[in-house]
N, C-alpha and C. Protein backbone atom coordinates (compact mmCIF):
# COMPACT_ATOMS: atom_id res chain seq x y z
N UNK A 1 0.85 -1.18 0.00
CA UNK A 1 0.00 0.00 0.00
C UNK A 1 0.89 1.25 0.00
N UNK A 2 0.73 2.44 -0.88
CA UNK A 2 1.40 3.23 -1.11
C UNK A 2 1.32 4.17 0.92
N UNK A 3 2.15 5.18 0.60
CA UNK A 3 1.83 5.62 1.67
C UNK A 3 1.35 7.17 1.31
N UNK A 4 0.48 7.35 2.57
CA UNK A 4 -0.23 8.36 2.30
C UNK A 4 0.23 9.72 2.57
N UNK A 5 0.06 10.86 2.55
CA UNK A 5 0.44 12.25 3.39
C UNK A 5 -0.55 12.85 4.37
N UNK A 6 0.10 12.88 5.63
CA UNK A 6 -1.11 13.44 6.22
C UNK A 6 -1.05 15.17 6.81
N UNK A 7 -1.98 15.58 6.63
CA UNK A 7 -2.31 17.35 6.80
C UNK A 7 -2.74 17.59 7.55
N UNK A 8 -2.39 18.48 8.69
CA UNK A 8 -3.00 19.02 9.88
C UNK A 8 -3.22 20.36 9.81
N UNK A 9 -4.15 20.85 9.74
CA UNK A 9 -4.50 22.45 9.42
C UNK A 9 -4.11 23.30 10.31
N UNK A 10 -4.54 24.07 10.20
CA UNK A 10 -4.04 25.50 11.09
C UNK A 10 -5.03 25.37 12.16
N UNK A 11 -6.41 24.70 12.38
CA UNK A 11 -7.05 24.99 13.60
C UNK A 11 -6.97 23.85 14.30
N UNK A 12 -6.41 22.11 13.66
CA UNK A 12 -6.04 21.85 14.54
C UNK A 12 -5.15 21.94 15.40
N UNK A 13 -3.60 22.15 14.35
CA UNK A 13 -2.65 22.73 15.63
C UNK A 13 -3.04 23.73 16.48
N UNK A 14 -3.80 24.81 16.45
CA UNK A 14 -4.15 25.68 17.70
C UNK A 14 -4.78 24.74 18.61
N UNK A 15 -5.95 23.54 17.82
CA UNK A 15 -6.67 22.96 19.70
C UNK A 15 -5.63 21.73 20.28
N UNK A 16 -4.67 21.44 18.96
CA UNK A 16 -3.60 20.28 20.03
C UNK A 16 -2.66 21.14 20.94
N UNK A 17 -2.17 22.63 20.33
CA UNK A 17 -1.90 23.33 21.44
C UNK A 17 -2.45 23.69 22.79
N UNK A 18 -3.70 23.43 22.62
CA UNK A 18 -4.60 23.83 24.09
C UNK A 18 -4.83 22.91 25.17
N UNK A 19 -4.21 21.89 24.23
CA UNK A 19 -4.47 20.41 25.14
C UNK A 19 -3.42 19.91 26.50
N UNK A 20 -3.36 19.08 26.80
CA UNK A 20 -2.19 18.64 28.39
C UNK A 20 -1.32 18.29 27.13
N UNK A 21 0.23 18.23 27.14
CA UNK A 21 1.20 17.87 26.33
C UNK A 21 1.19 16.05 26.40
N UNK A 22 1.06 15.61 27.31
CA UNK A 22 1.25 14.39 27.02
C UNK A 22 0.03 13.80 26.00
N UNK A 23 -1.04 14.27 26.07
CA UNK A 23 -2.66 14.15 25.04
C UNK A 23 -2.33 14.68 23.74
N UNK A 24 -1.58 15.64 23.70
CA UNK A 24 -1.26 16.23 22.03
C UNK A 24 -0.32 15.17 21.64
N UNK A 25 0.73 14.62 22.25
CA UNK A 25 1.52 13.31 21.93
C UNK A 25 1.37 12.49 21.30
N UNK A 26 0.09 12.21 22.80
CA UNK A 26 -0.62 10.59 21.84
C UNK A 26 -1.44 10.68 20.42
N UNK A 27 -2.08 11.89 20.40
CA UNK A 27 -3.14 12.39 19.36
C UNK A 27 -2.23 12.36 18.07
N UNK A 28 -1.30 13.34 18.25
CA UNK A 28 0.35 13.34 16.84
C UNK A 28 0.53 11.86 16.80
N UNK A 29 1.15 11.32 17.58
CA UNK A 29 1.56 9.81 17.09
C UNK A 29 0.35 9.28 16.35
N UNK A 30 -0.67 9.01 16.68
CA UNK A 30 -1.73 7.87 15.78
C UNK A 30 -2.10 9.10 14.28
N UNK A 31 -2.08 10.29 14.50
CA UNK A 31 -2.24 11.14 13.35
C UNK A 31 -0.91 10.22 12.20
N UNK A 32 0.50 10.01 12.65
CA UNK A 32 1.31 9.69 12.04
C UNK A 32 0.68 8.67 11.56
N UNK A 33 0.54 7.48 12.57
CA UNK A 33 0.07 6.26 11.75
C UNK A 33 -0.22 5.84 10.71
N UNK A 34 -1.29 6.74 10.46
CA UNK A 34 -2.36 7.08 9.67
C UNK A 34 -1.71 6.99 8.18
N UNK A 35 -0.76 8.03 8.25
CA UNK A 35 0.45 7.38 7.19
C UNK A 35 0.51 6.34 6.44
N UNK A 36 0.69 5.35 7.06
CA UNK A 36 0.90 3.86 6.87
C UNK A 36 -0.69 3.26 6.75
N UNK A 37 -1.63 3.41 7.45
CA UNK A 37 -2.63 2.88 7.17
C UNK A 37 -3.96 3.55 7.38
N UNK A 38 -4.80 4.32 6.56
CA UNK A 38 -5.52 5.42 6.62
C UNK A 38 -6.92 4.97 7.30
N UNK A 39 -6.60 3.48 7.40
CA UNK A 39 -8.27 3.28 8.20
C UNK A 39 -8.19 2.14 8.88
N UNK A 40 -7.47 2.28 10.19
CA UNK A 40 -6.87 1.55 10.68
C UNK A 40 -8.29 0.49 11.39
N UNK A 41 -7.93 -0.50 12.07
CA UNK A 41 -9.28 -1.62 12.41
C UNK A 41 -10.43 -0.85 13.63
N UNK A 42 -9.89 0.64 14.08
CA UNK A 42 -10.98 1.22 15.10
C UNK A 42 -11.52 2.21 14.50
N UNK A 43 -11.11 3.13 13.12
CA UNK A 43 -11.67 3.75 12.70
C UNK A 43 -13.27 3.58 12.01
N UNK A 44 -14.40 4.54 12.18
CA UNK A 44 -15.55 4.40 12.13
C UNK A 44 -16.01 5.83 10.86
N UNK A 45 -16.72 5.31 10.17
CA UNK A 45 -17.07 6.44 9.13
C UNK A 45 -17.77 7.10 9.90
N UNK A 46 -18.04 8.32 9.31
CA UNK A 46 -18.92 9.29 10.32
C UNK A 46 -20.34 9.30 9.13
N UNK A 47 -21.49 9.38 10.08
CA UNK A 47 -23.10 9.31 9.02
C UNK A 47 -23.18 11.20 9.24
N UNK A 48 -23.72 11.07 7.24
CA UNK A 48 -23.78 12.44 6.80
C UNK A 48 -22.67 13.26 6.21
N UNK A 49 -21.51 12.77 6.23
CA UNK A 49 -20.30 12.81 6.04
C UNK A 49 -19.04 11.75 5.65
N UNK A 50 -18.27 12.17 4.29
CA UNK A 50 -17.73 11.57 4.08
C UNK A 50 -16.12 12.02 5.02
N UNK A 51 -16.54 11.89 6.18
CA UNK A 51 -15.13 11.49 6.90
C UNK A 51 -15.35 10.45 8.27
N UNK A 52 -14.06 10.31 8.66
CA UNK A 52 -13.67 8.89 9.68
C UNK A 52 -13.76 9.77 11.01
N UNK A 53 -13.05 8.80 12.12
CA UNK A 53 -13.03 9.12 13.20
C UNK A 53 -12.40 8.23 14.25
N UNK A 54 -11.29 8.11 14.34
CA UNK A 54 -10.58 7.36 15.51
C UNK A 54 -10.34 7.63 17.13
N UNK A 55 -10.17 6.50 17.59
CA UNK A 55 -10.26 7.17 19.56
C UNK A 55 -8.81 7.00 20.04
N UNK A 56 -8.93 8.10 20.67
CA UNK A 56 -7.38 7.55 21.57
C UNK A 56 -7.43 8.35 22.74
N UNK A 57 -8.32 7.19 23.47
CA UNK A 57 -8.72 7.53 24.98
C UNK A 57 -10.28 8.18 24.86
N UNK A 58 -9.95 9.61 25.73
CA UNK A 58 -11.46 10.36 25.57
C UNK A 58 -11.39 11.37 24.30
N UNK A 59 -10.12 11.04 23.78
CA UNK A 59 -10.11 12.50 22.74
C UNK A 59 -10.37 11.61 21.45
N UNK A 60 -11.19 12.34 19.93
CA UNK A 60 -11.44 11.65 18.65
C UNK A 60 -10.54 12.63 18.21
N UNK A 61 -9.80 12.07 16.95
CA UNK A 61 -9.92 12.74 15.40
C UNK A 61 -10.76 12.47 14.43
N UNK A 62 -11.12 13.70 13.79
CA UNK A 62 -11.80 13.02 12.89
C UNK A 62 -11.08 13.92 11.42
N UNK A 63 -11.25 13.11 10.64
CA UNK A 63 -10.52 13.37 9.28
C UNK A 63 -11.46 12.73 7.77
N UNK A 64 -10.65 13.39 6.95
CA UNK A 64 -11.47 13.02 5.53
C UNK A 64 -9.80 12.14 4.88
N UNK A 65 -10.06 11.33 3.84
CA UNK A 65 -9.58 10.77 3.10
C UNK A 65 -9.34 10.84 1.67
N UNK A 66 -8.53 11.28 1.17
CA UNK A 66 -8.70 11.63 -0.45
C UNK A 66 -7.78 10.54 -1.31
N UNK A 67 -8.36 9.20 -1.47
CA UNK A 67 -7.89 8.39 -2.06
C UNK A 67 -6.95 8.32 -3.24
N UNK A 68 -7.84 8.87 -4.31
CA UNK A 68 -7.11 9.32 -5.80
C UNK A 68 -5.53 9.63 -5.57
N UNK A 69 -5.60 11.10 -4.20
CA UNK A 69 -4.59 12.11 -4.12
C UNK A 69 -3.22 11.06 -2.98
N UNK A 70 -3.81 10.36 -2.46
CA UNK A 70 -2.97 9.55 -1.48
C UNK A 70 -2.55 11.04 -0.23
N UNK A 71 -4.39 11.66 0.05
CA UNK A 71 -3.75 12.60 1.49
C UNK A 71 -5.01 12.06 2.36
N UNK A 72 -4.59 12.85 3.65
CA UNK A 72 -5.37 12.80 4.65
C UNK A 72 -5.38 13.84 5.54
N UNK A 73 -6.14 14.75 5.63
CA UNK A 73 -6.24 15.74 6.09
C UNK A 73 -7.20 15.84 7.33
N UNK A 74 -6.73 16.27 8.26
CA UNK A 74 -7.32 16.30 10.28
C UNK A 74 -8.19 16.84 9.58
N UNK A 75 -9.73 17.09 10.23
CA UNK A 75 -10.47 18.12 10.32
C UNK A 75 -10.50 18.89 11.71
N UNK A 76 -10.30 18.00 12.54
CA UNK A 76 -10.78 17.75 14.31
C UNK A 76 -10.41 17.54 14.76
N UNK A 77 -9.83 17.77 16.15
CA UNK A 77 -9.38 16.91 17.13
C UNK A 77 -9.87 17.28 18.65
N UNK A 78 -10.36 16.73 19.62
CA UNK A 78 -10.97 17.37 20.75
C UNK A 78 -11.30 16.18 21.71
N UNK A 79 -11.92 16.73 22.70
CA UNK A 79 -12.69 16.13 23.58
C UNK A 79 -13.78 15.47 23.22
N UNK A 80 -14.03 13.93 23.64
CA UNK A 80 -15.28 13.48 22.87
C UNK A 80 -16.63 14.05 23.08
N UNK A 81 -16.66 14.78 24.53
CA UNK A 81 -18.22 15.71 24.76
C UNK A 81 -18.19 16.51 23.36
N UNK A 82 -17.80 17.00 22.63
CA UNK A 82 -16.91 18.58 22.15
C UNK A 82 -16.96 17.97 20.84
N UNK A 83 -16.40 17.53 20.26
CA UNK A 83 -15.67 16.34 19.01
C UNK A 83 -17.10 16.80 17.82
N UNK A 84 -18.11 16.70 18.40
CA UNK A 84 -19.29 16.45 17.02
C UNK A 84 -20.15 17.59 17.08
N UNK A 85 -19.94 18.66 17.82
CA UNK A 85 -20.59 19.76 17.58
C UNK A 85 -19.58 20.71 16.52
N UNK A 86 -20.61 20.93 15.72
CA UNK A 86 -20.28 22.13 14.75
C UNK A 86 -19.64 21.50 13.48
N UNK A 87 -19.92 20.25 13.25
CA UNK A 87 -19.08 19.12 12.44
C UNK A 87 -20.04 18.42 11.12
């Protein structure tokens, strides 16, 4: 499987900045992953939307997939109360 590129926008780095440092860590590392395998065995499509959503712990990402292009671009990253409003 080719590998993919993954994109983190400008508003997620501001909310992984807002987060405890060891939680922005874990959140960056599985963002990397993602790399290597864009829909890994916990990721869940999101209904109404063509993007995913993985857990790591209480915090989701959620992201879109652009196959053709081989990217992957964050949309989200937050608290799971938090995570699906405004989405």
């Amino acid at each position: 499987m080719a590998k993919f590129t993954v994109i983190i926008t400008k508003s997620v780095q501001k909310q992984l900045a807002k987060l405890p440092d060891n939680v922005a860590d874990k959140l960056e590392e599985r963002m990397l992953q993602l790399e290597q395998n864009p829909k890994p065995y916990d990721c869940i499509k999101l209904k109404g939307r063509d993007a995913y959503r993985i857990r790591v712990g209480n915090y989701r990402i959620i992201y879109d997939i652009q196959e053709n292009f081989l990217i992957i671009t964050i949309i989200k990253v937050g608290h799971r109360k938090e995570i699906y409003r405004f989405i």
